[in-house]
PDB file of N, CA and C in Angstrom:
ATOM      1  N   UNK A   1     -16.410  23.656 121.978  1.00  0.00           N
ATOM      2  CA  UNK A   1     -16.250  23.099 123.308  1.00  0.00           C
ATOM      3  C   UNK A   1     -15.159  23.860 124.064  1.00  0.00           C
ATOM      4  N   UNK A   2     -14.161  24.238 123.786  1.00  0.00           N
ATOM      5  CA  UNK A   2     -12.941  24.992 123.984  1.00  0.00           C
ATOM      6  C   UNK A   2     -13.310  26.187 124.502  1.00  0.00           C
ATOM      7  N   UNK A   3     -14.288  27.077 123.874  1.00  0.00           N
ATOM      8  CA  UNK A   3     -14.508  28.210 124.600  1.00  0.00           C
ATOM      9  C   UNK A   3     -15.641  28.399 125.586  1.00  0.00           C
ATOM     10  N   UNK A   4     -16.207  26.982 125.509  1.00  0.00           N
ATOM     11  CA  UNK A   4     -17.283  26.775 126.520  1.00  0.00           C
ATOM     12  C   UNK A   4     -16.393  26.577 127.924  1.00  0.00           C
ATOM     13  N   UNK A   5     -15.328  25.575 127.689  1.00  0.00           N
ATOM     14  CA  UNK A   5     -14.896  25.050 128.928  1.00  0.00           C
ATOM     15  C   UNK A   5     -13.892  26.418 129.718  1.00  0.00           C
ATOM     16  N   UNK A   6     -13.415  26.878 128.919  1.00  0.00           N
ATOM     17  CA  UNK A   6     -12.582  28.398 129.167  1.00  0.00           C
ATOM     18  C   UNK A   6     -13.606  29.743 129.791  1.00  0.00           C
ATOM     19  N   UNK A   7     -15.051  29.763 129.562  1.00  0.00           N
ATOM     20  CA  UNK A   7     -15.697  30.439 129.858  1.00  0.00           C
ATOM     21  C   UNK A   7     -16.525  29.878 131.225  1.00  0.00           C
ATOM     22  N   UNK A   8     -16.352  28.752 131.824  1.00  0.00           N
ATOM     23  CA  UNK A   8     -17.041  28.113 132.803  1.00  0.00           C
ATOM     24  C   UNK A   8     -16.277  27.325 133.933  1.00  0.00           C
ATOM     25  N   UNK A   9     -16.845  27.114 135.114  1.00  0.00           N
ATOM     26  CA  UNK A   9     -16.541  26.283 135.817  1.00  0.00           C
ATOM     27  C   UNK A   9     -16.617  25.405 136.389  1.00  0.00           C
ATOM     28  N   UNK A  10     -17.531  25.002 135.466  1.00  0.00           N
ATOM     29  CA  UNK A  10     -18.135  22.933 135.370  1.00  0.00           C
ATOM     30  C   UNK A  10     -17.196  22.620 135.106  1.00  0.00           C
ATOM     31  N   UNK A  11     -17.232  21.280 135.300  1.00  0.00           N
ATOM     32  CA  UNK A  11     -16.834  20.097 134.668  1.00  0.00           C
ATOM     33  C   UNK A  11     -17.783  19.193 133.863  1.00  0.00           C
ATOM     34  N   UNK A  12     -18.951  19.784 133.384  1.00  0.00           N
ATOM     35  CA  UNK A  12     -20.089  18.743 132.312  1.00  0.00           C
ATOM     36  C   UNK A  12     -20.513  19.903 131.800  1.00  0.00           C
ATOM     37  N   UNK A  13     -20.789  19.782 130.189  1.00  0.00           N
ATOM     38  CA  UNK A  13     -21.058  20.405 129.362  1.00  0.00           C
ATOM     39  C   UNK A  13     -22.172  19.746 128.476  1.00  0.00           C
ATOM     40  N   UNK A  14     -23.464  20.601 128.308  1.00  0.00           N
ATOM     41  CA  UNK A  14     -24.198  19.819 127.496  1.00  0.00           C
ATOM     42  C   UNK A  14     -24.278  20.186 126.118  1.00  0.00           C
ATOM     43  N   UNK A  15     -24.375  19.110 125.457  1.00  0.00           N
ATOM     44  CA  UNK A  15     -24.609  18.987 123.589  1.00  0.00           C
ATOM     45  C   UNK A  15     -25.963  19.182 123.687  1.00  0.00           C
ATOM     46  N   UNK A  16     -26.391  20.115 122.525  1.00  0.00           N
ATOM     47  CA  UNK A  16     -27.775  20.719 122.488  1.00  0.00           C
ATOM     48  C   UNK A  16     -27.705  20.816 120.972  1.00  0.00           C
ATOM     49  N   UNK A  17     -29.026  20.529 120.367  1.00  0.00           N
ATOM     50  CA  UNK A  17     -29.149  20.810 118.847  1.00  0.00           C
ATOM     51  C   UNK A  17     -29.316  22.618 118.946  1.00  0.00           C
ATOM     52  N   UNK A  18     -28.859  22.627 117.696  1.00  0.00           N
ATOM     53  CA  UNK A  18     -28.645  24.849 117.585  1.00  0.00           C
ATOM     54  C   UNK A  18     -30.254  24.500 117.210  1.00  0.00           C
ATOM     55  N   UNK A  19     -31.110  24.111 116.412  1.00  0.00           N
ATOM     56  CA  UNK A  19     -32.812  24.240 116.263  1.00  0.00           C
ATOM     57  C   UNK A  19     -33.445  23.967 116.882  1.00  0.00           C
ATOM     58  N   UNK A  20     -33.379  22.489 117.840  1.00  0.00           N
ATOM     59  CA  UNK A  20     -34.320  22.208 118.881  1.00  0.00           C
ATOM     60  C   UNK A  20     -34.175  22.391 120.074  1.00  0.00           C
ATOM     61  N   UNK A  21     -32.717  22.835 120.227  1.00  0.00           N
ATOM     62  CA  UNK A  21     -32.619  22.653 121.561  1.00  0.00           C
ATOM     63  C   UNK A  21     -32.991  21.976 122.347  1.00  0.00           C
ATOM     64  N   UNK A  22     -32.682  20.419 121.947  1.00  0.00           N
ATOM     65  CA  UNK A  22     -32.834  18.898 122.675  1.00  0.00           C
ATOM     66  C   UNK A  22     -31.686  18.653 122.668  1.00  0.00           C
ATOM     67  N   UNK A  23     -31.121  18.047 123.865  1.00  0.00           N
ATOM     68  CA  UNK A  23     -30.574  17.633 124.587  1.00  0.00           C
ATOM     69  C   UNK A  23     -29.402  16.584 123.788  1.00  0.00           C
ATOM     70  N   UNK A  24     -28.254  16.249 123.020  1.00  0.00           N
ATOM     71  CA  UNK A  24     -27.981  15.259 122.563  1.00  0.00           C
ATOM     72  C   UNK A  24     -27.039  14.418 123.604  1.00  0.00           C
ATOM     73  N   UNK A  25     -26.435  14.967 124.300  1.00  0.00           N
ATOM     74  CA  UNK A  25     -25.705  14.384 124.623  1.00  0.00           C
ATOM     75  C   UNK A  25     -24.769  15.783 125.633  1.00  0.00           C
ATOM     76  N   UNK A  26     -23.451  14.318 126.517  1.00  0.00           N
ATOM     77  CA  UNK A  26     -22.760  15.362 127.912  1.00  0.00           C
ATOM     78  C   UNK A  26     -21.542  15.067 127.301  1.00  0.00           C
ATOM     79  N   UNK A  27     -20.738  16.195 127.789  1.00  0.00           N
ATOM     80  CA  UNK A  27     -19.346  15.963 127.569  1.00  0.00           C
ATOM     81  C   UNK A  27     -18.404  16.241 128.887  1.00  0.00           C
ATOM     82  N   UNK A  28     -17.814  15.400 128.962  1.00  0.00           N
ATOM     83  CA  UNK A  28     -17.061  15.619 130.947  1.00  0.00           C
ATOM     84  C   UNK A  28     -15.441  15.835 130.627  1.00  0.00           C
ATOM     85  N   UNK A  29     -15.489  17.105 131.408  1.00  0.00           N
ATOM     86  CA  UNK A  29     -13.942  17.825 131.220  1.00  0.00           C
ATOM     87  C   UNK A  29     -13.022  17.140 131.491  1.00  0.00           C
ATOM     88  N   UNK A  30     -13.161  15.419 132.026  1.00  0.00           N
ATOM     89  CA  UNK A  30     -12.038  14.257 132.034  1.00  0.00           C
ATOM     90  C   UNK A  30     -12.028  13.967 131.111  1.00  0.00           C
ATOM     91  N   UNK A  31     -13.052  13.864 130.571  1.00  0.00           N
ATOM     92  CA  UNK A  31     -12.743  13.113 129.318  1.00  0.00           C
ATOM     93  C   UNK A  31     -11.785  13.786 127.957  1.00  0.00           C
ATOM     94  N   UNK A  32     -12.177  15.140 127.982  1.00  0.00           N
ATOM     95  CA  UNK A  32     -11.779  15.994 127.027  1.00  0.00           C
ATOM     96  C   UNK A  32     -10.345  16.831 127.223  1.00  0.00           C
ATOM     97  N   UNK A  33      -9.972  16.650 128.752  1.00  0.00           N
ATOM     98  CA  UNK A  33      -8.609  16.894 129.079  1.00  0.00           C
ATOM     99  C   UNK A  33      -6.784  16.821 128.429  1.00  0.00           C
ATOM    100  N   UNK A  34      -7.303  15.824 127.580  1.00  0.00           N
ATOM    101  CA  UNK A  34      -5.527  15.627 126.713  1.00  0.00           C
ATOM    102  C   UNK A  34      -5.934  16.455 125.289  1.00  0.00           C
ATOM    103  N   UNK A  35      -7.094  16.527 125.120  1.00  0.00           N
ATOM    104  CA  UNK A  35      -7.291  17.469 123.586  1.00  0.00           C
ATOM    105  C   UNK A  35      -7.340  18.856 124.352  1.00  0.00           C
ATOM    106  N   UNK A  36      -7.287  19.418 125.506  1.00  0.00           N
ATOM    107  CA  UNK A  36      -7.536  20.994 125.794  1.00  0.00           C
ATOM    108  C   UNK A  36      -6.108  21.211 125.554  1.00  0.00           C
ATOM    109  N   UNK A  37      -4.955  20.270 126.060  1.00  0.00           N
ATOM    110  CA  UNK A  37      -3.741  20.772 125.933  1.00  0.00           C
ATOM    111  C   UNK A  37      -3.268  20.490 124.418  1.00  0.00           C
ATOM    112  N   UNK A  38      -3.707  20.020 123.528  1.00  0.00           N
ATOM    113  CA  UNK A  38      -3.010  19.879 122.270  1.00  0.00           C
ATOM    114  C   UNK A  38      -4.409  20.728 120.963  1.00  0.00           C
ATOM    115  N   UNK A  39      -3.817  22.124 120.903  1.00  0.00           N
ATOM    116  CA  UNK A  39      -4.604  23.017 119.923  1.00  0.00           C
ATOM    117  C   UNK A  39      -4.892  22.215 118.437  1.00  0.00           C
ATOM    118  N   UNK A  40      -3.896  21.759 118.161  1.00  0.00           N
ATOM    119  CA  UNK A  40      -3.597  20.892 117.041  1.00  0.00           C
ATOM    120  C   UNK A  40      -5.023  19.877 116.610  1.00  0.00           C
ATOM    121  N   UNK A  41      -5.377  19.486 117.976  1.00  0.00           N
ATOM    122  CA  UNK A  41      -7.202  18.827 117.987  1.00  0.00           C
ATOM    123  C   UNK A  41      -8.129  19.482 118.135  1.00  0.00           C
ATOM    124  N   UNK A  42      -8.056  20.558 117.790  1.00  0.00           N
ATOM    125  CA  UNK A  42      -9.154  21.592 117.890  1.00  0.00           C
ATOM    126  C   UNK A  42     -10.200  21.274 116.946  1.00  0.00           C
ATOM    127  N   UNK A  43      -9.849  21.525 115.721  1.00  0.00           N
ATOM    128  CA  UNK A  43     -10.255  21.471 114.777  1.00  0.00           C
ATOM    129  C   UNK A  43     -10.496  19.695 113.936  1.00  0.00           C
ATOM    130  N   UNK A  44      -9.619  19.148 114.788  1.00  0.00           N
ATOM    131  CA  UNK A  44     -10.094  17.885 113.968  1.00  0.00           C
ATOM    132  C   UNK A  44     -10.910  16.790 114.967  1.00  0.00           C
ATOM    133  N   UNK A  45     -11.635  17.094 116.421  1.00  0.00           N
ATOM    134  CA  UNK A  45     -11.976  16.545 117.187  1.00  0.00           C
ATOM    135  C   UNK A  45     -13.685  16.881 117.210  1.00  0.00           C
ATOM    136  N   UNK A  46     -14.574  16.708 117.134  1.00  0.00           N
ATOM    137  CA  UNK A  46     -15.733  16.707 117.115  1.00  0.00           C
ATOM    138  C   UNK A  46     -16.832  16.975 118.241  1.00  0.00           C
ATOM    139  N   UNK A  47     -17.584  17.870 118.600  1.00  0.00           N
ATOM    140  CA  UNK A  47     -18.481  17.277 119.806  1.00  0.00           C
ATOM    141  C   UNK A  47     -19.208  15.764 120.348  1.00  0.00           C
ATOM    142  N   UNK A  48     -19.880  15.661 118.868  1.00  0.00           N
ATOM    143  CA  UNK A  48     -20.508  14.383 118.658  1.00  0.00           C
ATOM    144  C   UNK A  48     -19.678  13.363 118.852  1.00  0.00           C
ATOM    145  N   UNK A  49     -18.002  13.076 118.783  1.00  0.00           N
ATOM    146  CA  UNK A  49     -17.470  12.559 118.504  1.00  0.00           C
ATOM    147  C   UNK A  49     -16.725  11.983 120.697  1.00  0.00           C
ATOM    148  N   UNK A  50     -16.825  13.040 121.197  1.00  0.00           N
ATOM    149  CA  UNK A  50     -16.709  12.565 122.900  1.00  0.00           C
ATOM    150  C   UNK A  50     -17.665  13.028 123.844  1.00  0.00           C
ATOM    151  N   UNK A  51     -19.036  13.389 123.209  1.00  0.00           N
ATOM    152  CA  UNK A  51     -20.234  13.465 123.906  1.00  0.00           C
ATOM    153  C   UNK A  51     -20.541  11.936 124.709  1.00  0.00           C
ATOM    154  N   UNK A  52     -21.505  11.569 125.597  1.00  0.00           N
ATOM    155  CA  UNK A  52     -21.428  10.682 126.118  1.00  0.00           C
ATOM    156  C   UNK A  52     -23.164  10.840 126.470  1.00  0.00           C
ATOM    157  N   UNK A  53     -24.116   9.840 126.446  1.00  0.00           N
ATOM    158  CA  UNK A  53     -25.054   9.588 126.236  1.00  0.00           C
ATOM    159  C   UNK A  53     -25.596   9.517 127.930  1.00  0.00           C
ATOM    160  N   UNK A  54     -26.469  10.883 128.319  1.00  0.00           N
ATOM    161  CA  UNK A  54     -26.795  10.564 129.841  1.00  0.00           C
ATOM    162  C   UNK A  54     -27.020   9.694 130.203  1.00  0.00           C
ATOM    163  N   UNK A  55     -26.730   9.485 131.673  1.00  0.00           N
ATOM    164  CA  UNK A  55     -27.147   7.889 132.203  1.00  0.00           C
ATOM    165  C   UNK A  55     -28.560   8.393 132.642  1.00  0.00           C
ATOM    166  N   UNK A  56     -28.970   9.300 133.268  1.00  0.00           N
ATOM    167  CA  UNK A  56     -30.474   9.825 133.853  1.00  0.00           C
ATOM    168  C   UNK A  56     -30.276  10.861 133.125  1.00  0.00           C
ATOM    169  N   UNK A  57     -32.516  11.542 132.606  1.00  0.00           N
ATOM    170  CA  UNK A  57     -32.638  13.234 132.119  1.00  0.00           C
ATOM    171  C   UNK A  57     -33.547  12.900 133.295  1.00  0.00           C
ATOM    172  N   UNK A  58     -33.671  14.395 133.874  1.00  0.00           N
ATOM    173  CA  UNK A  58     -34.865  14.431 135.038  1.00  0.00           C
ATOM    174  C   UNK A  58     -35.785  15.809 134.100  1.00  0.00           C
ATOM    175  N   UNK A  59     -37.245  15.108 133.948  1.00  0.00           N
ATOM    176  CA  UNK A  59     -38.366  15.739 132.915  1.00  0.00           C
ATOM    177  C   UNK A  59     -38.816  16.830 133.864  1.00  0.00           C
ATOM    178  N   UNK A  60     -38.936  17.909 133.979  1.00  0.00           N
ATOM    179  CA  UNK A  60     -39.020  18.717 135.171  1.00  0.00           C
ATOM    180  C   UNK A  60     -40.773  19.043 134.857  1.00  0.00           C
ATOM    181  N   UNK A  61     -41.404  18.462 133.581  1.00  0.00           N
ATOM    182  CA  UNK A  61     -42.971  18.022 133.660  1.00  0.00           C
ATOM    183  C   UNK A  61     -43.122  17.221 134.428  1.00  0.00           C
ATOM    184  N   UNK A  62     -42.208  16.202 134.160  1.00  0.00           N
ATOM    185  CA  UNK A  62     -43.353  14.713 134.893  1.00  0.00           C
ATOM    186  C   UNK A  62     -42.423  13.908 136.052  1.00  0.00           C
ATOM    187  N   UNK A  63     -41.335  14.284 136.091  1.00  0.00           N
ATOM    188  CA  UNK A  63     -41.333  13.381 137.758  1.00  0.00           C
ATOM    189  C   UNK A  63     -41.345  14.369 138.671  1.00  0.00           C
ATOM    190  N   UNK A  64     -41.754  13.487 139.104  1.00  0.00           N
ATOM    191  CA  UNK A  64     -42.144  14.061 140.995  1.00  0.00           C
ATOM    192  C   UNK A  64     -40.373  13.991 141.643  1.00  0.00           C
ATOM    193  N   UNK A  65     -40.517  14.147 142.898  1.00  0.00           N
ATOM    194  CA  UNK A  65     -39.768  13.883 143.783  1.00  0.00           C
ATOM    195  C   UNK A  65     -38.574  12.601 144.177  1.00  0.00           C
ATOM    196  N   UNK A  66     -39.633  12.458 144.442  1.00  0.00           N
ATOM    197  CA  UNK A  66     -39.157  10.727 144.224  1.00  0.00           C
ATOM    198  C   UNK A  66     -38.595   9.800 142.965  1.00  0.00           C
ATOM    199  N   UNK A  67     -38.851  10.567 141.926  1.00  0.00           N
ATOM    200  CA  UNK A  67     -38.506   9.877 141.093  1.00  0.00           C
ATOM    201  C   UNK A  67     -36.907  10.219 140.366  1.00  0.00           C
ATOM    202  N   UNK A  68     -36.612  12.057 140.592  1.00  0.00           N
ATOM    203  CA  UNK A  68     -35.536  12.317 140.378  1.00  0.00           C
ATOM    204  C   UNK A  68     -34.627  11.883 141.629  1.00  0.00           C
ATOM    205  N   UNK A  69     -34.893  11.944 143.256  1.00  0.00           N
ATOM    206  CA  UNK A  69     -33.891  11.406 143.861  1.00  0.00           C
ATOM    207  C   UNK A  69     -33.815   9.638 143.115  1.00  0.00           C
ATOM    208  N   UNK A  70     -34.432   8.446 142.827  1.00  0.00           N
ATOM    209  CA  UNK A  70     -34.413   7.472 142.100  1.00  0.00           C
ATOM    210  C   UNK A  70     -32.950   7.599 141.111  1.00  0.00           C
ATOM    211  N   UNK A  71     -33.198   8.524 140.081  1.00  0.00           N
ATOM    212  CA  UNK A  71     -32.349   9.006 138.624  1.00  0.00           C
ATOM    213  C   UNK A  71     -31.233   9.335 139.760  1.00  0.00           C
ATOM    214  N   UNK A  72     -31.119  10.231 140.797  1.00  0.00           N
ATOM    215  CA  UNK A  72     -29.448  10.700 141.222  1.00  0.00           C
ATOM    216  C   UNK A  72     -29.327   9.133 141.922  1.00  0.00           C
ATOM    217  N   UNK A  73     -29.597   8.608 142.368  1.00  0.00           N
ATOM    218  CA  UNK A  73     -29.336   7.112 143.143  1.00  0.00           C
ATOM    219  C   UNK A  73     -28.997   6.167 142.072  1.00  0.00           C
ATOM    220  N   UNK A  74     -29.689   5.757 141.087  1.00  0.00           N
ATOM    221  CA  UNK A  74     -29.266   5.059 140.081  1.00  0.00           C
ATOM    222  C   UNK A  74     -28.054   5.105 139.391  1.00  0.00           C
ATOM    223  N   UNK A  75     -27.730   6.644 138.844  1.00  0.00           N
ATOM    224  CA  UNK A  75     -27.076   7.030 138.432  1.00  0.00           C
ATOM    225  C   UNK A  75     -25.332   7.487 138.810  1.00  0.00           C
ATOM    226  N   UNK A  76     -25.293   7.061 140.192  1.00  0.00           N
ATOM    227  CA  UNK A  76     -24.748   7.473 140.684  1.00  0.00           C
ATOM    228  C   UNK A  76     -24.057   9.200 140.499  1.00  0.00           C
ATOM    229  N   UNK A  77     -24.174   9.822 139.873  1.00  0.00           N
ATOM    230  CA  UNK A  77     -24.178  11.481 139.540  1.00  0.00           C
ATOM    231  C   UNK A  77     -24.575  12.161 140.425  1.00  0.00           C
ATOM    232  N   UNK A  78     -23.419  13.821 140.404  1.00  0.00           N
ATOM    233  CA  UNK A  78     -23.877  14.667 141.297  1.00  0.00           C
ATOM    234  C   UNK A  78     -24.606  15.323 140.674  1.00  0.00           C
ATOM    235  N   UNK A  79     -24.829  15.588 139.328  1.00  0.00           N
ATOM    236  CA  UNK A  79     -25.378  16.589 138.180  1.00  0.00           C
ATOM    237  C   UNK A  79     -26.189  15.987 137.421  1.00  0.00           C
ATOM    238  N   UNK A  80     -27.507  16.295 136.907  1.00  0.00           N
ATOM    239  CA  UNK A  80     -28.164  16.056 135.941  1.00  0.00           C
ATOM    240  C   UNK A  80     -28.643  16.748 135.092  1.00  0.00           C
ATOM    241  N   UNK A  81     -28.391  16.789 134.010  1.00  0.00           N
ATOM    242  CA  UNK A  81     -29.056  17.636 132.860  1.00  0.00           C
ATOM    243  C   UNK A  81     -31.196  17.646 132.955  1.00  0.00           C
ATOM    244  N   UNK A  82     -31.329  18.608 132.975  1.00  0.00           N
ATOM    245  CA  UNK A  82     -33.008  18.698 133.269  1.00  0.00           C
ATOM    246  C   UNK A  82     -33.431  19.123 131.917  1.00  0.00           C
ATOM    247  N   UNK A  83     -34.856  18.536 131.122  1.00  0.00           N
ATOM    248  CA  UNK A  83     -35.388  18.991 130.172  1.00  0.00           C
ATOM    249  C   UNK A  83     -36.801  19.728 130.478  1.00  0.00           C
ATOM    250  N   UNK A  84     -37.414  20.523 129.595  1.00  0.00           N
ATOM    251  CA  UNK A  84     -38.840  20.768 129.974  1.00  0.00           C
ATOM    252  C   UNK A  84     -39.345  20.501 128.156  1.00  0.00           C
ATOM    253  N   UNK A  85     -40.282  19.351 128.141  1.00  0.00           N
ATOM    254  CA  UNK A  85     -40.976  19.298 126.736  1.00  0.00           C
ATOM    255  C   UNK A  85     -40.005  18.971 125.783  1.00  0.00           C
ATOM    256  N   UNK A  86     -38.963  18.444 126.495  1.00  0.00           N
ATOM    257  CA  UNK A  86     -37.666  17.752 125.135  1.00  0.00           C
ATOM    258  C   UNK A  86     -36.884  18.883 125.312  1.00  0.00           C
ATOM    259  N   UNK A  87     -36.845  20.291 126.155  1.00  0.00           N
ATOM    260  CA  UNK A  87     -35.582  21.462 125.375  1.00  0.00           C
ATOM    261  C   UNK A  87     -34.600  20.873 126.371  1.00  0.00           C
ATOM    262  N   UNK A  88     -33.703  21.319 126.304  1.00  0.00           N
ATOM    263  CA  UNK A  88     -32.618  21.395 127.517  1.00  0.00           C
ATOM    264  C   UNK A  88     -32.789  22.679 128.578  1.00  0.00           C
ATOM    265  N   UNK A  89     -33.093  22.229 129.445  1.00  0.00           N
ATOM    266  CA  UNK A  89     -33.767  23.806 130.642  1.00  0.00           C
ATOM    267  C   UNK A  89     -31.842  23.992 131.513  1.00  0.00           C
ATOM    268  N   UNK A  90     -30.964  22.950 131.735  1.00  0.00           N
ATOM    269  CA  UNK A  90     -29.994  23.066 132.713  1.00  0.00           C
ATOM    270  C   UNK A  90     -30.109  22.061 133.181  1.00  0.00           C
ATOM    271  N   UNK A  91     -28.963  22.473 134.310  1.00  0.00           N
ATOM    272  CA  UNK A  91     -28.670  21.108 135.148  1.00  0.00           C
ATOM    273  C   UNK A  91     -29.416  21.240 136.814  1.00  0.00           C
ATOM    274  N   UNK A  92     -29.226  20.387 137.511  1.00  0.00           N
ATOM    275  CA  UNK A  92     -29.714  20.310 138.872  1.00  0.00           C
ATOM    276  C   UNK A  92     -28.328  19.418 139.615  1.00  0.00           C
ATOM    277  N   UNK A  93     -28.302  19.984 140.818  1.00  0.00           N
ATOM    278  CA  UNK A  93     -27.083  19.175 141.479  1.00  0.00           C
ATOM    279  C   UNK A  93     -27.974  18.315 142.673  1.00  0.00           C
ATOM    280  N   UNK A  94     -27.397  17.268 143.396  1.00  0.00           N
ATOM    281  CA  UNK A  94     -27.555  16.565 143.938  1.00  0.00           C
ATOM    282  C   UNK A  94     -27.894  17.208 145.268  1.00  0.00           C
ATOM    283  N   UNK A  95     -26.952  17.868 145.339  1.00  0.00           N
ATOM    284  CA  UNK A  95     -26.461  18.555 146.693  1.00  0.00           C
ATOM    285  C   UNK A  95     -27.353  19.837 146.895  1.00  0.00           C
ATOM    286  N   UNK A  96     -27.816  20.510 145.941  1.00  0.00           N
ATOM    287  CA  UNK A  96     -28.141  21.411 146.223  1.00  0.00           C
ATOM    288  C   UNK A  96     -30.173  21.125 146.036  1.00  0.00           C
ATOM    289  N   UNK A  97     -30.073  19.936 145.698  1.00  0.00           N
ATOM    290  CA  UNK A  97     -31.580  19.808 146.028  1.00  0.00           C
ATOM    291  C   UNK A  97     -31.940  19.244 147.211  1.00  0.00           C
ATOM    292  N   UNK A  98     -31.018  18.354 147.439  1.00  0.00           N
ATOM    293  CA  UNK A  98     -31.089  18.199 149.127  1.00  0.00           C
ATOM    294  C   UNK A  98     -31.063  18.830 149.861  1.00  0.00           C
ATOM    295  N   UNK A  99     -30.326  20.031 149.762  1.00  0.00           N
ATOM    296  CA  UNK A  99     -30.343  21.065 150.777  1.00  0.00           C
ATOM    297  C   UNK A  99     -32.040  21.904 150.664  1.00  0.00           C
ATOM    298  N   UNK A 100     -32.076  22.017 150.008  1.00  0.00           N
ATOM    299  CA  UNK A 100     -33.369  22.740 149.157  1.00  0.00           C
ATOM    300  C   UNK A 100     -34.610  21.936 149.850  1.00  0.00           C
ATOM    301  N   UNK A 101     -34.542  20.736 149.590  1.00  0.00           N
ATOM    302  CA  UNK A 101     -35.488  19.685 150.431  1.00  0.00           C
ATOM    303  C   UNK A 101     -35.399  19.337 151.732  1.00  0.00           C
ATOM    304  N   UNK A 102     -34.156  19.755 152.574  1.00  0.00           N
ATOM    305  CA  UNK A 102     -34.216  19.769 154.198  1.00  0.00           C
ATOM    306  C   UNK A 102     -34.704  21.224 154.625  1.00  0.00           C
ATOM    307  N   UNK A 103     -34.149  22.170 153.959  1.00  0.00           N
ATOM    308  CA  UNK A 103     -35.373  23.464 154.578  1.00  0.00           C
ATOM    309  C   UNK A 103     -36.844  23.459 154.262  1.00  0.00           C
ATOM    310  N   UNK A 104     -37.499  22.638 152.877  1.00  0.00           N
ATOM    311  CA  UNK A 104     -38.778  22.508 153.295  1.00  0.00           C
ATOM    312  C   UNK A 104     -38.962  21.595 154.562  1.00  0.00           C
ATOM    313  N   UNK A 105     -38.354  20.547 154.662  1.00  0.00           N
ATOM    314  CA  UNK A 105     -38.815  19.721 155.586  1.00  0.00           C
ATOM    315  C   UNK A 105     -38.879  20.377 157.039  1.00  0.00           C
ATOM    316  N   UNK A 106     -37.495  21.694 157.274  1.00  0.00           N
ATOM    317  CA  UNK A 106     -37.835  22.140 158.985  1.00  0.00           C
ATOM    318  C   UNK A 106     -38.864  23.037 158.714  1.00  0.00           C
ATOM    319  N   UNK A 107     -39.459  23.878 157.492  1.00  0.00           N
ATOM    320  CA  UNK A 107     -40.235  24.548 157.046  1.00  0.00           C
ATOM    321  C   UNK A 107     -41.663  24.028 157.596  1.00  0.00           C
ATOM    322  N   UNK A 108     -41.429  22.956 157.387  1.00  0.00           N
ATOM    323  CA  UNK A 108     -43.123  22.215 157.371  1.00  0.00           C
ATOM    324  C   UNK A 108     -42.851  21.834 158.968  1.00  0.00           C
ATOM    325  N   UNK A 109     -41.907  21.711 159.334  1.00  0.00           N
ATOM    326  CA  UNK A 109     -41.786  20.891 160.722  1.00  0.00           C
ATOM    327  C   UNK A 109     -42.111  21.732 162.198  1.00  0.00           C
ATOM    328  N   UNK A 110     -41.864  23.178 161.534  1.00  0.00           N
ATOM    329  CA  UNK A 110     -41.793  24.513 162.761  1.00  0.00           C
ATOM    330  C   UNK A 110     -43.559  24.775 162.854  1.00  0.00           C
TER     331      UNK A 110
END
């Protein structure tokens, strides 16, 4: 986790099995903040152990539109972890699908 968070500039990190590459679980750089400053928990702190169980996955097979804005509304989240067929494909932001969805809309509108 340490050299994930040092190599990036999220703040959510996803737990992924190394064979299936399914999705286990998120880890949020608040949460993990008092173990980045003490090395000493490096080694005795776990992924599994401050992973945190998504509140929404958006199936990038099977919902539509409507159903992932639903998951960011529910969820209140700017970020969601996206799967395709159970793998972990990435995340999607809130913000940037909205934006994404007002240029189709003047797209279709011109």
């Amino acid at each position: 986790v340490h050299k994930a968070v040092i190599k990036s500039n999220r703040n959510i990190f996803p737990v992924v099995d190394e064979k299936t590459k399914q999705l286990k679980g998120l880890i949020f750089l608040d949460d993990i903040r008092p173990i980045m400053f003490e090395q000493s928990l490096y080694k005795q702190v776990f992924a599994n152990e401050v992973m945190k169980k998504p509140s929404e996955v958006i199936d990038i097979e099977n919902d539509k539109m409507t159903d992932i804005m639903r998951k960011f509304q529910d969820s209140n989240a700017w970020n969601l972890p996206v799967v395709k067929n159970g793998v972990y494909v990435g995340f999607v932001s809130k913000s940037k699908l909205l934006t994404a969805y007002r240029r189709q809309l003047i797209n279709f509108t011109q």
